[in-house]
Protein backbone atom coordinates (compact mmCIF):
# COMPACT_ATOMS: atom_id res chain seq x y z
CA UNK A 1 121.25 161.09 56.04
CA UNK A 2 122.16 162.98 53.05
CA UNK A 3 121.05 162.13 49.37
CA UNK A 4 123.22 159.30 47.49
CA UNK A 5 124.36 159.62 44.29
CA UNK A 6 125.67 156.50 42.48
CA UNK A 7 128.52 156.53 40.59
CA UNK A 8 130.50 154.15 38.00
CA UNK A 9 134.13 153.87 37.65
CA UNK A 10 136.47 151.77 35.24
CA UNK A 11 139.70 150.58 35.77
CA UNK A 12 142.35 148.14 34.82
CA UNK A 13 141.36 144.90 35.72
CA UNK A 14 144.78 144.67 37.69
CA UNK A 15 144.01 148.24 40.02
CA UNK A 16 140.51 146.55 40.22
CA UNK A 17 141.92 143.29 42.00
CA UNK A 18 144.37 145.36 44.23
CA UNK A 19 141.19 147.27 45.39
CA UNK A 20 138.93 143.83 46.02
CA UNK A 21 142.18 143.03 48.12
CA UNK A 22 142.40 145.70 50.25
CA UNK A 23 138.85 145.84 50.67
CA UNK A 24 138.44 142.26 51.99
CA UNK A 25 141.23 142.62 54.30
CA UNK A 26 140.10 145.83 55.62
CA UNK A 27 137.40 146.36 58.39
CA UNK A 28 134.84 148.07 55.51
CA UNK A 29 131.76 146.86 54.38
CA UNK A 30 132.01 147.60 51.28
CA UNK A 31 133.88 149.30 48.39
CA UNK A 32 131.88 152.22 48.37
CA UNK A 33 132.70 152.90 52.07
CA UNK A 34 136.75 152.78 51.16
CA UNK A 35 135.85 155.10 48.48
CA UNK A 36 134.20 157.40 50.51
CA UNK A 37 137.13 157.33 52.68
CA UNK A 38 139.63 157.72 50.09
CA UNK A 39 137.66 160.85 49.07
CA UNK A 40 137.40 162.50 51.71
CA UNK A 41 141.29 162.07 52.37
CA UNK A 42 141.58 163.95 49.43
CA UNK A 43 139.66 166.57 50.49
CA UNK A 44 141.45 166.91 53.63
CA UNK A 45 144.39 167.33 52.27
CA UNK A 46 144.23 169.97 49.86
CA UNK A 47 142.18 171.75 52.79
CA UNK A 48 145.58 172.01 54.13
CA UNK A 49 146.63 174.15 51.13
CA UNK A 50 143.75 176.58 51.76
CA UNK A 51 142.92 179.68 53.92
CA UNK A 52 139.95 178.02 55.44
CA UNK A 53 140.49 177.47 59.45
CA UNK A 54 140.77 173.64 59.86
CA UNK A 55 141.64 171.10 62.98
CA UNK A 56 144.26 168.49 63.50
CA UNK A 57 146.79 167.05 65.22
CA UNK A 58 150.66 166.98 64.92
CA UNK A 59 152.02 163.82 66.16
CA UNK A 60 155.70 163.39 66.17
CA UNK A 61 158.35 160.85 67.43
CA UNK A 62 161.77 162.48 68.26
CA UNK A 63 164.88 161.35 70.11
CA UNK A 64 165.03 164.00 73.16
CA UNK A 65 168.90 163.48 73.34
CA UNK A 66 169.50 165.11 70.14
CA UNK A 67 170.91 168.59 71.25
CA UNK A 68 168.51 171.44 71.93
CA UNK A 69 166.05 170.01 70.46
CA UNK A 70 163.53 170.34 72.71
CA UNK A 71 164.13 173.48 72.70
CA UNK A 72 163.77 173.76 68.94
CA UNK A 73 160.46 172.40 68.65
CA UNK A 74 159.12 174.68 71.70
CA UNK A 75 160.35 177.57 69.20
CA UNK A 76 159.03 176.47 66.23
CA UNK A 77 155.75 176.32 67.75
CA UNK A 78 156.14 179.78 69.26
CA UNK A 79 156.23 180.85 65.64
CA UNK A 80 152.15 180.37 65.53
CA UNK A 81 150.54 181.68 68.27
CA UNK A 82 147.40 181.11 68.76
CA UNK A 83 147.17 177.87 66.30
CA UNK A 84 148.74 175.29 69.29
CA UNK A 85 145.56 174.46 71.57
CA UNK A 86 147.50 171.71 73.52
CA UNK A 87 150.39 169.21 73.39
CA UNK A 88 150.80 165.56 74.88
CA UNK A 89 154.02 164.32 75.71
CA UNK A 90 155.07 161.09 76.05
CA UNK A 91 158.33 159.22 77.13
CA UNK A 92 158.57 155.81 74.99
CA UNK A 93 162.00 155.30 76.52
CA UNK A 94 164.76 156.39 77.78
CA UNK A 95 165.58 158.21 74.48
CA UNK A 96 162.61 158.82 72.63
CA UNK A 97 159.51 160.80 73.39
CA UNK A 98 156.10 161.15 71.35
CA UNK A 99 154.34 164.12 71.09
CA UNK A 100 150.94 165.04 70.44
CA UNK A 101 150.35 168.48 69.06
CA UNK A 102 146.27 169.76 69.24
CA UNK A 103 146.31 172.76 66.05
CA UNK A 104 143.31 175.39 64.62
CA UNK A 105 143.61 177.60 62.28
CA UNK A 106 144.28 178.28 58.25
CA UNK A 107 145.27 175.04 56.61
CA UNK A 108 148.62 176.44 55.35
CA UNK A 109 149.70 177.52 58.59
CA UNK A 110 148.89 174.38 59.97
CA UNK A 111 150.74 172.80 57.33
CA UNK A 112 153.66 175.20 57.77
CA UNK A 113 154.02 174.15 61.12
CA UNK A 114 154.32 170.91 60.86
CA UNK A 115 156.73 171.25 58.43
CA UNK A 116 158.94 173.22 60.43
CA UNK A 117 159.02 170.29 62.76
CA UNK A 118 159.31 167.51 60.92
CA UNK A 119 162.18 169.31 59.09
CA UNK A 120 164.11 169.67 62.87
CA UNK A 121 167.11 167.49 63.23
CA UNK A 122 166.25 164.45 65.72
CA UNK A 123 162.55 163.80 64.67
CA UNK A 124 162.24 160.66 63.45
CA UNK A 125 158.60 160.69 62.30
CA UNK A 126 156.18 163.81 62.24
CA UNK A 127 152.60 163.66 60.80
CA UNK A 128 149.81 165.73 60.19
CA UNK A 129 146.46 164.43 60.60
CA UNK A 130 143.59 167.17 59.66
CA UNK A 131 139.69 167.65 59.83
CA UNK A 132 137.48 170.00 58.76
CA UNK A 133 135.42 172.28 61.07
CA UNK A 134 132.12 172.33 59.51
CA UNK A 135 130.20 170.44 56.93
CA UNK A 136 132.89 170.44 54.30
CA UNK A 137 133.11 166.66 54.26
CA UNK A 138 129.20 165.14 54.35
């Protein structure tokens, strides 16, 4: 396990309270744990502003009537060869599909990409979810 360093923080007694709150209702044992979370959130996401080669998943929810959009998204992706490792795909109903989009590569790109599709006409929802390949976050 690595070293611990401990820490104080201050806040307003109200930002304190919203913390206990979410805290208590949340699976973690502690405030420190959220913390740790919260940081490392933070890290992750300006990773995806950086040149360093990072993994993640794309996951979107898109109505597959919308015209050529299928299509759209296939091209998009073509865009970035080489960062797509593998796609789920998912039929929710008899309109909308979920997709699950396994990326590597620079953290820009990454984020470029999913951009692109969440920017398409038809997708309803599109997120990035990221992790460091490495030690970046321990």
């Amino acid at each position: 396990m690595s070293e611990i360093a401990r820490v104080s923080v201050s806040l307003e007694k109200s930002l304190f309270d919203r913390l206990e709150k979410i805290v208590a209702a949340s699976e973690y044992g502690n405030r420190s744990e959220f913390v740790r979370d919260l940081i490392r959130d933070y890290l992750v996401a300006r990773e995806w502003e950086s040149e360093r080669e990072l993994l993640g998943t794309i996951s979107m929810v898109y109505d597959h009537h919308a015209r050529g959009l299928t299509e759209r998204l296939t091209h998009q992706q073509h865009h970035f060869p080489g960062k797509v490792l593998a796609t789920t795909h998912v039929h929710l109903d008899e309109h909308l599909c979920a997709e699950m989009i396994m990326v590597r590569g620079r953290g820009k790109d990454i984020k470029a990409l999913a951009d692109r599709l969440q920017r398409e006409k038809g997708v309803l929802h599109a997120k990035l979810v990221a992790g460091t390949l490495g030690k970046a976050l321990r």
